[in-house]
C-alpha atoms as a PDB file:
ATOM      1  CA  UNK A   1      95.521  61.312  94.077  1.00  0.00           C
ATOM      2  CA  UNK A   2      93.033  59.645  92.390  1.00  0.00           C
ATOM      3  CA  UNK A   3      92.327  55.953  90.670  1.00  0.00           C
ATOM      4  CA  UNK A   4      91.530  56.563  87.250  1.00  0.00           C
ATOM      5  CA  UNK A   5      89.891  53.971  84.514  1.00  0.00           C
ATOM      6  CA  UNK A   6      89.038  53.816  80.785  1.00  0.00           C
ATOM      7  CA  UNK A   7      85.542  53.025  79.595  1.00  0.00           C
ATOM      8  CA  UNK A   8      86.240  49.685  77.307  1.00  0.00           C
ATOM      9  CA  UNK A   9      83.195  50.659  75.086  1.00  0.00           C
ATOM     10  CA  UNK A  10      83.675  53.733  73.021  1.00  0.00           C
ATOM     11  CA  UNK A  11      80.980  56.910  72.911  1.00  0.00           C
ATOM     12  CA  UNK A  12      78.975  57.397  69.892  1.00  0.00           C
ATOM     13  CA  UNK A  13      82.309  59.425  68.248  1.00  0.00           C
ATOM     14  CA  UNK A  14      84.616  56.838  68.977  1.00  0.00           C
ATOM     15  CA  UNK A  15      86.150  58.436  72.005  1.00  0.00           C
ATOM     16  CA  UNK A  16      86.773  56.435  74.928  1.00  0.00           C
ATOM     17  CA  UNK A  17      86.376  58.381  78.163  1.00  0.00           C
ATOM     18  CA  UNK A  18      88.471  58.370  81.057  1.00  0.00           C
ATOM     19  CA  UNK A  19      87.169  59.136  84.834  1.00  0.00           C
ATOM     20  CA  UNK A  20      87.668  58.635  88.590  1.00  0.00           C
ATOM     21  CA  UNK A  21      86.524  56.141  90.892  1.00  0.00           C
ATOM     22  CA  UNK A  22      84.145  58.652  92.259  1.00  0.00           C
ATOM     23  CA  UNK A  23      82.799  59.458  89.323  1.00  0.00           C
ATOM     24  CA  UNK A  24      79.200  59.304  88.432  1.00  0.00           C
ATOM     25  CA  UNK A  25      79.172  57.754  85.402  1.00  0.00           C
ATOM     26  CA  UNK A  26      81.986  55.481  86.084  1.00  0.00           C
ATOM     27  CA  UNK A  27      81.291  52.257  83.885  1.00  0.00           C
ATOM     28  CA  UNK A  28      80.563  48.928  85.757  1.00  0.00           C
ATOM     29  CA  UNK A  29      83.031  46.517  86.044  1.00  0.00           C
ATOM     30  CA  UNK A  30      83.223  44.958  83.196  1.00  0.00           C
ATOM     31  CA  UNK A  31      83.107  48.311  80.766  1.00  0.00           C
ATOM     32  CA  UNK A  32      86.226  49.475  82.108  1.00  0.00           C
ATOM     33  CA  UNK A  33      89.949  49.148  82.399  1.00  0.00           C
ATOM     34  CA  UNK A  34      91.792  50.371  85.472  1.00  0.00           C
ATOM     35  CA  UNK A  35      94.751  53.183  84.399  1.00  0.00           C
ATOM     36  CA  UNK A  36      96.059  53.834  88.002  1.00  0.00           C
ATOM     37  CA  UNK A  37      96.272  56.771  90.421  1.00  0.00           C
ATOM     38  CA  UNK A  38      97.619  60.010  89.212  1.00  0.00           C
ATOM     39  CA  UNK A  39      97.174  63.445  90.348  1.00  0.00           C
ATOM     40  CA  UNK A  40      95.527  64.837  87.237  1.00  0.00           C
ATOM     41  CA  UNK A  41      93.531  64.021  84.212  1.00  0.00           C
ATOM     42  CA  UNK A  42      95.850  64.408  81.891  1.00  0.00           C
ATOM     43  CA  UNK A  43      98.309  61.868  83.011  1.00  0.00           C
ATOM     44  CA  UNK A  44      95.214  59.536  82.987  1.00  0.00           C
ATOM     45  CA  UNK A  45      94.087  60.098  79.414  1.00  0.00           C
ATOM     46  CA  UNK A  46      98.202  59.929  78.402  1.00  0.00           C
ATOM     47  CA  UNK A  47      97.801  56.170  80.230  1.00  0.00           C
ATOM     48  CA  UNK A  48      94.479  55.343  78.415  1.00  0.00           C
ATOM     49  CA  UNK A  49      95.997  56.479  74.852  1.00  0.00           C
ATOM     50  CA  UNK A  50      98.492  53.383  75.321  1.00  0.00           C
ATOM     51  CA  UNK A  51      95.180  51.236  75.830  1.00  0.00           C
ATOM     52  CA  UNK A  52      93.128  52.953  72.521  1.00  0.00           C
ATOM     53  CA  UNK A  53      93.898  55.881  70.167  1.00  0.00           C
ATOM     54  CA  UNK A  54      91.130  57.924  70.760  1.00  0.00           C
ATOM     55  CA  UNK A  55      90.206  59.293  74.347  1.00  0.00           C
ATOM     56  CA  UNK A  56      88.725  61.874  75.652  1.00  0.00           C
ATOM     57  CA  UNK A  57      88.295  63.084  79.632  1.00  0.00           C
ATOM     58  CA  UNK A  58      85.049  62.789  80.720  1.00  0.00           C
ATOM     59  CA  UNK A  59      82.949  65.708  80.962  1.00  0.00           C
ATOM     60  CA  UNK A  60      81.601  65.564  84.246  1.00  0.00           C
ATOM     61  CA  UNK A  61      84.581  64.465  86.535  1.00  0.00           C
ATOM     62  CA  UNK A  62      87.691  65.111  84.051  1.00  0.00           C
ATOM     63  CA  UNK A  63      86.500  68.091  82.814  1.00  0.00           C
ATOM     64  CA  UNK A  64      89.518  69.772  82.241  1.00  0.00           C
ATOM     65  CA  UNK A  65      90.867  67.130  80.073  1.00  0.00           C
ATOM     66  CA  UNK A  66      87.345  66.913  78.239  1.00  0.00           C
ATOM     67  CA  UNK A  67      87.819  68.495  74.216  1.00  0.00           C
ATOM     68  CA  UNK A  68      84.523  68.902  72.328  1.00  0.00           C
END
């Protein structure tokens, strides 16, 4: 299980990525909004789509819920 957050400030394409709290391009403090702890990606980015309408995984530590 891990804690998951949203980035608060989109990417260029409008997606807002979602990692773990070991992640190393978590956002600071202030960039992002914790989801909770889940045992997968997925359920994270399910979590973060009630927070925005576009999300994405993030590449590096949610890679399996990454799409291009």
């Amino acid at each position: 299980m891990k804690n998951y957050y949203v980035n608060n400030l989109p990417q260029r394409n409008g997606d807002h990525e979602v990692h773990h709290e070991h992640c190393s391009f978590l956002p600071s403090l202030q960039n992002r909004t914790y989801l909770g702890t889940f045992s997968n990606c997925r359920d994270a980015v399910k979590e973060a789509k009630k927070h925005y309408k576009q999300v994405n995984g993030c590449y590096y530590c949610s890679k399996e819920c990454h799409t291009q």
